[in-house]
Protein backbone atom coordinates (compact mmCIF):
# COMPACT_ATOMS: atom_id res chain seq x y z
CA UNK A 1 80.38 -85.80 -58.82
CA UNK A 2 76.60 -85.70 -58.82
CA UNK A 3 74.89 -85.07 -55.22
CA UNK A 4 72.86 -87.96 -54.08
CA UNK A 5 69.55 -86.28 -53.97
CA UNK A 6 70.30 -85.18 -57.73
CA UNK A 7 70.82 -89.10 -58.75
CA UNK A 8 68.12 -89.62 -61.54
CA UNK A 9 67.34 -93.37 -62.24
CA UNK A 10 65.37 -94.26 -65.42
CA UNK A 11 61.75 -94.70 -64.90
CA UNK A 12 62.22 -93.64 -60.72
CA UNK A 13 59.50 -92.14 -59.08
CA UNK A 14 59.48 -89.71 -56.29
CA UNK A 15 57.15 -90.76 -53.38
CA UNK A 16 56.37 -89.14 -49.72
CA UNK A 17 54.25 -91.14 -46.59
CA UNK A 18 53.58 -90.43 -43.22
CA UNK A 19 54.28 -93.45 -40.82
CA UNK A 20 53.01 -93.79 -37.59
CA UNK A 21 56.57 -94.39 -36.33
CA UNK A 22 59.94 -95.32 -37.70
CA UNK A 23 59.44 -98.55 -37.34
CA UNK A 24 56.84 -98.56 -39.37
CA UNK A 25 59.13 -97.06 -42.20
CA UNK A 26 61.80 -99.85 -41.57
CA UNK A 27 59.88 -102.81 -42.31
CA UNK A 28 58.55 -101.19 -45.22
CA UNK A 29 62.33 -100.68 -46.45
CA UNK A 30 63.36 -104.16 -45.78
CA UNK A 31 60.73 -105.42 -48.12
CA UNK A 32 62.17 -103.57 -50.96
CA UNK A 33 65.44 -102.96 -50.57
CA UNK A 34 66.95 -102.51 -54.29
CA UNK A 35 63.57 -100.70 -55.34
CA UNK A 36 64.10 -97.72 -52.87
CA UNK A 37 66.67 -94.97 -52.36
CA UNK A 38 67.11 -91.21 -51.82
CA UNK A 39 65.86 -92.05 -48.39
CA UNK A 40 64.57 -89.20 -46.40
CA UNK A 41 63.25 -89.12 -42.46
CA UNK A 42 61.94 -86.79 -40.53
CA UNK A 43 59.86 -86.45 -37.26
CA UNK A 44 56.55 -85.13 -38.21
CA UNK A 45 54.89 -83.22 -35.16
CA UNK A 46 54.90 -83.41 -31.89
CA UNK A 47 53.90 -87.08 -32.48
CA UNK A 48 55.98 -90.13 -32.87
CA UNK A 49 54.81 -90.10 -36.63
CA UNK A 50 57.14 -89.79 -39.71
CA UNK A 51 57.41 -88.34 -42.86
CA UNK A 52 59.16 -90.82 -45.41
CA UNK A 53 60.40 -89.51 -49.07
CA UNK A 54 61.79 -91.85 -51.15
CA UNK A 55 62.33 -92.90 -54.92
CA UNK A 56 61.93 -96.12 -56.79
CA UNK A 57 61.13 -97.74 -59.63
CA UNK A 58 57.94 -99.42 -58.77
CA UNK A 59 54.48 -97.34 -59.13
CA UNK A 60 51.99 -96.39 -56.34
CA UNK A 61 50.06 -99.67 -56.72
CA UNK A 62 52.86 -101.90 -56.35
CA UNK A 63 54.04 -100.11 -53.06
CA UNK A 64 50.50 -100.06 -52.00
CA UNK A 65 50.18 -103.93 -52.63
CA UNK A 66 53.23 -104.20 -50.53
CA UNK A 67 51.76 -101.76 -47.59
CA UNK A 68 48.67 -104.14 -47.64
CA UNK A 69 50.43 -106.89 -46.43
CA UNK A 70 52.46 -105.23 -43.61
CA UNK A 71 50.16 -104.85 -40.15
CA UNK A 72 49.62 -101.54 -39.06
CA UNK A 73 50.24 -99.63 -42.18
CA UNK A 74 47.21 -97.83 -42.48
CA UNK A 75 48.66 -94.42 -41.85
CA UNK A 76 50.89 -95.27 -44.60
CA UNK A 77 48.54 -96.53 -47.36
CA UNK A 78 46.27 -93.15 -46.70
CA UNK A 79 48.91 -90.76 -47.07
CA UNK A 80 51.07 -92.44 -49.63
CA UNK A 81 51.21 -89.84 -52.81
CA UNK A 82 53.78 -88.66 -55.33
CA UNK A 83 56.08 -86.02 -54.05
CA UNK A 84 54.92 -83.08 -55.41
CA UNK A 85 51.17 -83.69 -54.34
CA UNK A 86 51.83 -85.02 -50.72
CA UNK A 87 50.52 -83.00 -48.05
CA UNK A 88 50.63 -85.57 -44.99
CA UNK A 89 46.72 -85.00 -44.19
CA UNK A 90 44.75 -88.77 -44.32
């Protein structure tokens, strides 16, 4: 059996945020619920922020169009980046 977090979906893309709480991260989910998985969660600092990883099939400006929409998500739509270039800073 394959791990989870070695699941490879054609055309998936790897994606981290920082949220400024879990919350936050939630309603973002519930908008796309079959276009996300390999969910990961973590506290990020001392601060009730977040760090979200995920995969999916839609690109950067389809999540972003999504984030647009959703109130408060600023912290989100600056720090939204592909996995391997995400460093959390704004």
């Amino acid at each position: 059996m394959i791990p989870f977090e070695d699941l490879r979906i054609e055309g998936e893309q790897h994606f981290k945020l920082r949220a400024e709480c879990f919350h936050d991260v939630l309603l973002l989910i519930k908008k796309m619920p079959k276009n996300v998985w390999g969910i990961k969660i973590e506290q990020w600092g001392p601060m009730p922020d977040v760090k979200f990883e995920f995969k999916s099939r839609f690109a950067s400006d389809e999540i972003l169009a999504i984030l647009m929409k959703q109130v408060d998500s600023h912290v989100m739509i600056d720090t939204l980046k592909p996995y391997d270039e995400y460093t959390g800073e704004r």
